[in-house]
C-alpha atoms as a PDB file:
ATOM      1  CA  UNK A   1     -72.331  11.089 -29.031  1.00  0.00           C
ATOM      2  CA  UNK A   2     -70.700  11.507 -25.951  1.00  0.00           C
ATOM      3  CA  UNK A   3     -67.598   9.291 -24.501  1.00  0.00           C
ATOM      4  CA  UNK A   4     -68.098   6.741 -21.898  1.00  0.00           C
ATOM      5  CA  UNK A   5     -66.413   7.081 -18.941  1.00  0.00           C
ATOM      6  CA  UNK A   6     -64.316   4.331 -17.876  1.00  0.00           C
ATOM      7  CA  UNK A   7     -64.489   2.830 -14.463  1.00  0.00           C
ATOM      8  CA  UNK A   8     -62.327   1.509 -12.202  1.00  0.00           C
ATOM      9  CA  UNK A   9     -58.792   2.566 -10.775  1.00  0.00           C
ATOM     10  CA  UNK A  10     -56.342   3.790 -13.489  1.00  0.00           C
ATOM     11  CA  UNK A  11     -53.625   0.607 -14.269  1.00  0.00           C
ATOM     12  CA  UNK A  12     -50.608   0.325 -12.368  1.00  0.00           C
ATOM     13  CA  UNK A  13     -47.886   0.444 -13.894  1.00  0.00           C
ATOM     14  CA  UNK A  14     -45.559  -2.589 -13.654  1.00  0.00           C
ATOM     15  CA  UNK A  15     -42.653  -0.654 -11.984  1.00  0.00           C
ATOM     16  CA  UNK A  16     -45.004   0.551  -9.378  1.00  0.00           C
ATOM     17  CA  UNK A  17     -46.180  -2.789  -8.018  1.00  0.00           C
ATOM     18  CA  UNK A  18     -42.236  -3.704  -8.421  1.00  0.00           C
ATOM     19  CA  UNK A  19     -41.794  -0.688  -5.544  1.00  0.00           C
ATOM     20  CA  UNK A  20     -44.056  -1.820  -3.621  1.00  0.00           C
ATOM     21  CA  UNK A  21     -43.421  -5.643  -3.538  1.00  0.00           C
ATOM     22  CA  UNK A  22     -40.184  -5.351  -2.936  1.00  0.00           C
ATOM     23  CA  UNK A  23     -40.571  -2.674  -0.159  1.00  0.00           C
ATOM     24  CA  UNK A  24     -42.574  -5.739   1.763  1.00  0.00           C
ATOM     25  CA  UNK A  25     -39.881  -7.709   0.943  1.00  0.00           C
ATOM     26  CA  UNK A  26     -37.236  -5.582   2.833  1.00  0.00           C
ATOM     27  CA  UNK A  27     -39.772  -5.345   5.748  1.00  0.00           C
ATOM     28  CA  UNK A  28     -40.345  -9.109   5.759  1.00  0.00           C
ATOM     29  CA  UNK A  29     -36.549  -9.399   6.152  1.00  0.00           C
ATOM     30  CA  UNK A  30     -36.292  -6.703   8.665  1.00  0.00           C
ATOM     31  CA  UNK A  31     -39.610  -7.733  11.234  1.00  0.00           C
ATOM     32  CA  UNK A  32     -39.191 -11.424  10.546  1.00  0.00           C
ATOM     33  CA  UNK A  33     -42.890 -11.280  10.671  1.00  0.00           C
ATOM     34  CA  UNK A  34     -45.693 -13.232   9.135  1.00  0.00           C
ATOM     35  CA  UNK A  35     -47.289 -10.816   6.642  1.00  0.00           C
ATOM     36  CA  UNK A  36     -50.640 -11.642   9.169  1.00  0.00           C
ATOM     37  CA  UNK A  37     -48.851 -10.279  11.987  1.00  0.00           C
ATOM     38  CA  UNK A  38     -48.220  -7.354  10.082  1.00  0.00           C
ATOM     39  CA  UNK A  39     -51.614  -6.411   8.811  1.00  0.00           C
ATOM     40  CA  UNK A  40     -52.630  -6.270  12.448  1.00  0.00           C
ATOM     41  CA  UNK A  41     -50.460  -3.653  13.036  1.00  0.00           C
ATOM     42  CA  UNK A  42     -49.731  -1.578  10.528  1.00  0.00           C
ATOM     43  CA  UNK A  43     -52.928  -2.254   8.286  1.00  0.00           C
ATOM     44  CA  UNK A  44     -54.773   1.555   8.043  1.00  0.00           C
ATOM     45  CA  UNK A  45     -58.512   1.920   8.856  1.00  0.00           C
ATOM     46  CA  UNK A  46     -61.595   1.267   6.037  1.00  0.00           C
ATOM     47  CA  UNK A  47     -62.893   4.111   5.129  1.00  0.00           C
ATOM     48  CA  UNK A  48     -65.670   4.161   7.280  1.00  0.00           C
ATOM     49  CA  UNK A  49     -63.510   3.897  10.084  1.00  0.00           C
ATOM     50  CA  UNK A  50     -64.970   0.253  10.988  1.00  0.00           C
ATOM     51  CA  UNK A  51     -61.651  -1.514  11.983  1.00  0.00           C
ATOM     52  CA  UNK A  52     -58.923  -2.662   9.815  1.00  0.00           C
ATOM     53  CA  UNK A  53     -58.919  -3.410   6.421  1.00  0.00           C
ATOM     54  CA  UNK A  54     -57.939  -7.421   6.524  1.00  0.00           C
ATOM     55  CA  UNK A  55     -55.359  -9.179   4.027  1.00  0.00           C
ATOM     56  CA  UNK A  56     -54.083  -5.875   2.932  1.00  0.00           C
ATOM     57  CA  UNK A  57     -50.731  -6.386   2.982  1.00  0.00           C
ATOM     58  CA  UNK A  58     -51.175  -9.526   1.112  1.00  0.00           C
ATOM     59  CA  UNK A  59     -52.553  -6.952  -1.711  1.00  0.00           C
ATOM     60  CA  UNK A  60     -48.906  -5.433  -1.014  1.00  0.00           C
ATOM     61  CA  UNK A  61     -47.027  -8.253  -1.518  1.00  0.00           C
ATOM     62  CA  UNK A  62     -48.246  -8.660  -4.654  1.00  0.00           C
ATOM     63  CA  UNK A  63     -48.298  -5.452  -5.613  1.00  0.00           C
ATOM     64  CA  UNK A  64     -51.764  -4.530  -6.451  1.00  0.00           C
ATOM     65  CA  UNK A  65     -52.709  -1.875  -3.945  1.00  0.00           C
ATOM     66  CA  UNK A  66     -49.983   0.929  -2.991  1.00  0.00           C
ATOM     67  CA  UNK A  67     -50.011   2.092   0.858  1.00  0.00           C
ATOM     68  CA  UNK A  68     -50.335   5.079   1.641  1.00  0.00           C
ATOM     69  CA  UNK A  69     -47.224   7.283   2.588  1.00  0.00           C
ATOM     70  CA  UNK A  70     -47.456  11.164   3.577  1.00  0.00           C
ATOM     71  CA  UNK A  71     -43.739  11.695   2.317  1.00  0.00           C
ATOM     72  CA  UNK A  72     -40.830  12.637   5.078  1.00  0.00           C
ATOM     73  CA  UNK A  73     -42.714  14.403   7.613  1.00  0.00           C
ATOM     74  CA  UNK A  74     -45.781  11.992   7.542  1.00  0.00           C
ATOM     75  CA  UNK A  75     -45.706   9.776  10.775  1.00  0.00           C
ATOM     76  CA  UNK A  76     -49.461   8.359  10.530  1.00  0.00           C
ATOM     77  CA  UNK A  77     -49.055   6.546   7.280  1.00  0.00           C
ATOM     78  CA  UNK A  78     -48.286   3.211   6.823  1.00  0.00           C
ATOM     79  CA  UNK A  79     -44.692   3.923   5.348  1.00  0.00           C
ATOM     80  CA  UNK A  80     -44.508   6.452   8.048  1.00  0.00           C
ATOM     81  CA  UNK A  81     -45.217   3.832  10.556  1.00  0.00           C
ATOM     82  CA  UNK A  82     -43.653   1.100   8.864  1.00  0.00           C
ATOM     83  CA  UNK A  83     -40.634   3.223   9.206  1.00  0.00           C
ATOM     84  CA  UNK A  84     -40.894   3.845  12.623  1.00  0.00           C
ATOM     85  CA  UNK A  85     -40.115   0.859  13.642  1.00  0.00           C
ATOM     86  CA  UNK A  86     -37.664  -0.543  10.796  1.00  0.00           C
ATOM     87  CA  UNK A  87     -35.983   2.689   9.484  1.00  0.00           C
ATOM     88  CA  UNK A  88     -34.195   2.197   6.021  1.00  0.00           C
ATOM     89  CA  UNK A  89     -38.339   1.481   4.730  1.00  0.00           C
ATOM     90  CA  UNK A  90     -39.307   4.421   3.990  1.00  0.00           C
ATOM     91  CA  UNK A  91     -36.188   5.680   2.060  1.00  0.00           C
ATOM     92  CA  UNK A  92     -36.458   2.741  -0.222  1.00  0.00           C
ATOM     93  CA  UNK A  93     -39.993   3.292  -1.306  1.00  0.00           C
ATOM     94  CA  UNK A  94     -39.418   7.015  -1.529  1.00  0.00           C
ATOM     95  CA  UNK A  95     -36.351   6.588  -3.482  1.00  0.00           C
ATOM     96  CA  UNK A  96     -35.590   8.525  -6.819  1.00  0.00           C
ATOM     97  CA  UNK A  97     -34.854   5.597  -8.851  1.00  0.00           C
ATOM     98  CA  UNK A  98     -38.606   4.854  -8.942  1.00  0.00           C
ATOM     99  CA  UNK A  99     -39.804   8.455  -9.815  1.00  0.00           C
ATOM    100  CA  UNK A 100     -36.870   8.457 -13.157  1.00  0.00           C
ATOM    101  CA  UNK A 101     -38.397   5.177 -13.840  1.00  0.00           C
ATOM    102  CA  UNK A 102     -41.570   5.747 -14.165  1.00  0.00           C
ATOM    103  CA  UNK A 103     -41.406   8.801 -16.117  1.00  0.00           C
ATOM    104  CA  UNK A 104     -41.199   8.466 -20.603  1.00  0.00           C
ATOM    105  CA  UNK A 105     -38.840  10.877 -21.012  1.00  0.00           C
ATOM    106  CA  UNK A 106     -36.759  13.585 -18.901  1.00  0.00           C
ATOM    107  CA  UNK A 107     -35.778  17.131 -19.597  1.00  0.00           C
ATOM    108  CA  UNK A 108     -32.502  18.867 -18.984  1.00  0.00           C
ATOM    109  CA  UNK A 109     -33.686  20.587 -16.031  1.00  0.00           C
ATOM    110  CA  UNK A 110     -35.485  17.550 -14.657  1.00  0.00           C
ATOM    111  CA  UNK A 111     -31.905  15.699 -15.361  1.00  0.00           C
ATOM    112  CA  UNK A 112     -30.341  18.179 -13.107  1.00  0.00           C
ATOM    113  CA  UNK A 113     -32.811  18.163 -10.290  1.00  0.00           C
ATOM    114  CA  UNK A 114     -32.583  14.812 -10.463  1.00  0.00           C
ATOM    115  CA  UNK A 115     -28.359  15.030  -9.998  1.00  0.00           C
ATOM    116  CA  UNK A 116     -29.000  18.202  -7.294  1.00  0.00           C
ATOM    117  CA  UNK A 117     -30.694  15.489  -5.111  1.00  0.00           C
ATOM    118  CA  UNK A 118     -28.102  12.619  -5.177  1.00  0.00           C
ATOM    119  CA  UNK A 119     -25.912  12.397  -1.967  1.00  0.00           C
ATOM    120  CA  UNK A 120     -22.376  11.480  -1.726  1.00  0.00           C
ATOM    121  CA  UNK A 121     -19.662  11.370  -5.066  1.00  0.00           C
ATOM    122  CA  UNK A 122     -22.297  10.786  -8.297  1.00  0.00           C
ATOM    123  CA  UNK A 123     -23.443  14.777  -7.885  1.00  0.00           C
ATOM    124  CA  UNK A 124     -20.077  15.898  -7.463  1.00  0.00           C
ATOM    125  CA  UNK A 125     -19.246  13.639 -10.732  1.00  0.00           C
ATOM    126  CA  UNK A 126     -21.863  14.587 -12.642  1.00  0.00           C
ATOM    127  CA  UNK A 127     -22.334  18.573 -11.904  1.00  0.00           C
ATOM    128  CA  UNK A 128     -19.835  21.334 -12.165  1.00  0.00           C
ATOM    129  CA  UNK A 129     -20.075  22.893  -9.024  1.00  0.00           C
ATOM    130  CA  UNK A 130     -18.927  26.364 -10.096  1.00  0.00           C
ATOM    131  CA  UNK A 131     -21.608  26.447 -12.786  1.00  0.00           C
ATOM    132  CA  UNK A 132     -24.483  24.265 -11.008  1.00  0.00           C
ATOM    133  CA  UNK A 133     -26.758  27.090 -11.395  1.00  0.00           C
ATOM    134  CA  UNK A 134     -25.910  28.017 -14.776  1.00  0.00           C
ATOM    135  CA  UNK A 135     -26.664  26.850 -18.085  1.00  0.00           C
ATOM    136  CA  UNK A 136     -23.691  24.586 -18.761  1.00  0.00           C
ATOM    137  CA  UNK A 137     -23.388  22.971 -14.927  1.00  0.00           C
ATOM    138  CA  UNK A 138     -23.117  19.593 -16.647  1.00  0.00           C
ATOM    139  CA  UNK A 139     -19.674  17.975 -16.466  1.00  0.00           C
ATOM    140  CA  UNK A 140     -17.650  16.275 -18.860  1.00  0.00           C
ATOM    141  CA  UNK A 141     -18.038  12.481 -17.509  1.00  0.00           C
ATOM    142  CA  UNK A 142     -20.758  10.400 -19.064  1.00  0.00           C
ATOM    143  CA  UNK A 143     -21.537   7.204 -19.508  1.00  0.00           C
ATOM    144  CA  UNK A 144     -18.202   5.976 -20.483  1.00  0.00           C
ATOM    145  CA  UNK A 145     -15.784   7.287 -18.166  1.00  0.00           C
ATOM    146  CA  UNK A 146     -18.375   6.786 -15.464  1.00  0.00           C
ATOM    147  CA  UNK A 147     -20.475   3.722 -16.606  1.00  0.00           C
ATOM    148  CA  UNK A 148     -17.538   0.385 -15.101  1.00  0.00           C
ATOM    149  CA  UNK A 149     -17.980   2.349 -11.823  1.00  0.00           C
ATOM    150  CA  UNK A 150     -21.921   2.836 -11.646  1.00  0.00           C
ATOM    151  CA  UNK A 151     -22.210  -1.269 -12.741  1.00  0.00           C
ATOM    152  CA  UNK A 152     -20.245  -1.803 -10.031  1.00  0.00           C
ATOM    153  CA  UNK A 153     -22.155  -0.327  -7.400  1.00  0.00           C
ATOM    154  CA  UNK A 154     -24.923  -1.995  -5.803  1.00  0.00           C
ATOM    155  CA  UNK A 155     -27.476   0.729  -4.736  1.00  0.00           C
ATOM    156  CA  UNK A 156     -30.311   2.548  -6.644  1.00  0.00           C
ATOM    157  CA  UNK A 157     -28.312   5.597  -6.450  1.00  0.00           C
ATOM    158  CA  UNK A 158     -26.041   4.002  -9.589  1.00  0.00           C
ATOM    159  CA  UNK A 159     -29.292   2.328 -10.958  1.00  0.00           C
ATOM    160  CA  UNK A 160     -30.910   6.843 -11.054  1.00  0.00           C
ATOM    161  CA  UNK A 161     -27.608   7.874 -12.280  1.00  0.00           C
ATOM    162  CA  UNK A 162     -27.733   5.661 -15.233  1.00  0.00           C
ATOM    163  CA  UNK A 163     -31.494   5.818 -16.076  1.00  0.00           C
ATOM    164  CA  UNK A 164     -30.419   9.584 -15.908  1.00  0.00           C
ATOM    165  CA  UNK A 165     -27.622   9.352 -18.625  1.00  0.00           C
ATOM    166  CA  UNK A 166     -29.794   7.242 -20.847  1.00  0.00           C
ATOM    167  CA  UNK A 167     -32.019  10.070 -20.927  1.00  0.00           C
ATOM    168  CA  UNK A 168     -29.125  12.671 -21.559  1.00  0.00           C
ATOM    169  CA  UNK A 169     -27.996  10.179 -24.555  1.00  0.00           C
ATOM    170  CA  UNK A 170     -31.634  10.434 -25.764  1.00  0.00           C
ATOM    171  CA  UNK A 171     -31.649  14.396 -25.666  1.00  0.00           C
ATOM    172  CA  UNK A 172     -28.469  14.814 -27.342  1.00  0.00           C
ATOM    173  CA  UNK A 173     -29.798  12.266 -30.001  1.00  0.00           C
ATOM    174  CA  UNK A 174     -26.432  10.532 -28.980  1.00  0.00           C
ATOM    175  CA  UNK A 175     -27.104   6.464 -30.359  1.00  0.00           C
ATOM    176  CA  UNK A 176     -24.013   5.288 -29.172  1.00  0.00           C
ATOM    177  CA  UNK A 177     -24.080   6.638 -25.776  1.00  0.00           C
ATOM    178  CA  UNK A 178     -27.954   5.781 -25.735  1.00  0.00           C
ATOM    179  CA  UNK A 179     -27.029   2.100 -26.713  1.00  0.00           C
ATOM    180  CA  UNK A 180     -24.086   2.222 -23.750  1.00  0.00           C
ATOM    181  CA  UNK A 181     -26.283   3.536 -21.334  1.00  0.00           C
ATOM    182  CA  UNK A 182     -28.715   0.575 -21.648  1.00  0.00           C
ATOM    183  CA  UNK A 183     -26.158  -1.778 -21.922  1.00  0.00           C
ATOM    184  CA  UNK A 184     -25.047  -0.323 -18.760  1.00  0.00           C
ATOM    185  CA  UNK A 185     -28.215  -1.007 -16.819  1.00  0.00           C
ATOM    186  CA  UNK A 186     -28.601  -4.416 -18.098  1.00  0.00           C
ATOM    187  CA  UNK A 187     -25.453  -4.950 -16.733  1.00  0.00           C
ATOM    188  CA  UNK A 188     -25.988  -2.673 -13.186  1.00  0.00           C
ATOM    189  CA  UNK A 189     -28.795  -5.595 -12.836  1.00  0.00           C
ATOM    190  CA  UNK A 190     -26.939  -8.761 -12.113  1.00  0.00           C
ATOM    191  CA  UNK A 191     -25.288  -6.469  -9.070  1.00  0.00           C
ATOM    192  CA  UNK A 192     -28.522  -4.469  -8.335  1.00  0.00           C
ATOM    193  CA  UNK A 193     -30.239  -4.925  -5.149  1.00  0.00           C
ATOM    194  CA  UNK A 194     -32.930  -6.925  -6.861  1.00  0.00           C
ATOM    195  CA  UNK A 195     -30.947  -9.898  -7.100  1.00  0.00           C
ATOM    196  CA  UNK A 196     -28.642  -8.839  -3.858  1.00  0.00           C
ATOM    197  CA  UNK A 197     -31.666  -8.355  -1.272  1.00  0.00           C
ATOM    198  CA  UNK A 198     -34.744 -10.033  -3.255  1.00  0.00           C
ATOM    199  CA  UNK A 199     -33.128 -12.641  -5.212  1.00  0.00           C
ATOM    200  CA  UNK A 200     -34.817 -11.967  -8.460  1.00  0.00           C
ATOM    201  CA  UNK A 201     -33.012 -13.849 -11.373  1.00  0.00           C
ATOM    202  CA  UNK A 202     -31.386 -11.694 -13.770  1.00  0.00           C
ATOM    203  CA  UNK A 203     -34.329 -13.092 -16.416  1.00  0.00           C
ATOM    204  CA  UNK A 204     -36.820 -11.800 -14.558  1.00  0.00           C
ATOM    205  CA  UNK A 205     -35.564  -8.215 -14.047  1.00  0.00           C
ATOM    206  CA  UNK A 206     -34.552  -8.360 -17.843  1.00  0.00           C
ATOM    207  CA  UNK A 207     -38.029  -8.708 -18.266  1.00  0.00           C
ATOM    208  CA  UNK A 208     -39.262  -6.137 -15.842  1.00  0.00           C
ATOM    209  CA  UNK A 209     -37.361  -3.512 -17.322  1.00  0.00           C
ATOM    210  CA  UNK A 210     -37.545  -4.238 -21.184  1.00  0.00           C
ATOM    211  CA  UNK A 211     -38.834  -0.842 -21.721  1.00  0.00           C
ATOM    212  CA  UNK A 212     -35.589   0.878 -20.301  1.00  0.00           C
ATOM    213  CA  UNK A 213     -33.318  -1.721 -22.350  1.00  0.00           C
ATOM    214  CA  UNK A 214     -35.338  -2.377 -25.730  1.00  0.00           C
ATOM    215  CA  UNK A 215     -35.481  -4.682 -27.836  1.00  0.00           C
ATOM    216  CA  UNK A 216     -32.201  -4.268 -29.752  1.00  0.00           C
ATOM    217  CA  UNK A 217     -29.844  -5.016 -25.847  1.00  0.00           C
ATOM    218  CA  UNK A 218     -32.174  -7.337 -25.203  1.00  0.00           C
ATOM    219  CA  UNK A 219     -31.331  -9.665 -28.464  1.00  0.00           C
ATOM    220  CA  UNK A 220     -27.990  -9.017 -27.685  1.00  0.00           C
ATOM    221  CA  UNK A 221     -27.921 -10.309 -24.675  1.00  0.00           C
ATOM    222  CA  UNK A 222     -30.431 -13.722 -25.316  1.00  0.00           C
ATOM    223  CA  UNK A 223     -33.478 -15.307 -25.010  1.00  0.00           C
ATOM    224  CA  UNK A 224     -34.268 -13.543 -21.755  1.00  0.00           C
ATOM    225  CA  UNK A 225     -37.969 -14.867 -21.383  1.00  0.00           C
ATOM    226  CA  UNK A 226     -38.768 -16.955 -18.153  1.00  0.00           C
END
């Protein structure tokens, strides 16, 4: 007996529709412009080419349709567009953080690819620059001698980093470091640009992310239900 296929669009995951809500958010801020305004002129063709699609970035804003985006050198997407007119768009949505998040587990080469990508001090922190096309480029700083600094910091770049190290923890069957790292990003949260640009309360991103922090930080740290 064969298998049914299932219909519909596959389910978006929660971290996706967090990526996309709060890239309308940063646009909202940026255009001070009624999200009506905004559909007009940014909202792409149907696809029979009859006009605009209406309301769509209402399906944005909450996070149940994606727009389209044709990466870096795309300029007739919507993120290309978008970003056209209120540059810093486009490099939030395409941001690493939200590729490490979304993926179950890393490998030691992703890790690095991951660390080859990051601008500014965090690469030069994290890789041995004489050996970062060896097998042992990895520095000696982890999440301890690195993890006050990373909370500290207010940008997704810290937020990668330490998604990055949890990972590392897990590989190395580490639980210590794996518990530190997790702690670590609870903590990166209350200074995250969640609650610094989009004002979420630290409850609800406790809840968004449970699956990075687990159960076990998450009874340490309270009743974290909204």
């Amino acid at each position: 007996m064969g298998t049914l296929k299932k219909r519909g669009r596959p389910r978006r995951s929660i971290y996706e529709q967090l990526r996309v809500a709060t890239w309308v958010k940063l646009v909202l801020q940026l255009s001070c412009a009624p999200l009506a305004e905004l559909d007009r002129f940014y909202a792409p063709p149907n696809s029979q080419g009859r006009g605009q699609r209406q309301c769509l970035w209402h399906k944005y804003q909450k996070g149940l349709v994606s727009p389209k985006d044709d990466g870096v050198m795309g300029q007739a997407s919507v993120i290309g567009l978008v970003e056209q007119d209120y540059r810093g768009t486009a490099t939030w949505y395409r941001h690493l953080f939200w590729s490490v998040l979304e993926r179950k587990a890393l490998t030691w080469p992703e890790i690095q690819q991951v660390y080859l990508q990051l601008k500014g001090q965090w690469r030069y922190r994290l890789i041995d620059e004489r050996h970062a096309r060896e097998q042992f480029w990895r520095s000696r700083e982890g999440i301890r001698e690195l993890g006050a600094e990373l909370i500290a910091s207010p940008t997704l770049e810290a937020g990668t980093v330490i998604l990055c190290l949890i990972a590392e923890a897990r590989l190395r069957l580490n639980r210590s470091d794996y518990l530190s790292g997790r702690e670590a990003f609870a903590c990166w949260l209350e200074q995250s640009p969640f609650r610094q640009k989009f004002a979420y309360s630290q409850g609800e991103l406790l809840h968004l992310f449970a699956d990075v922090l687990g159960r076990d930080v998450l009874r340490r740290l309270g009743d974290y239900r909204m």
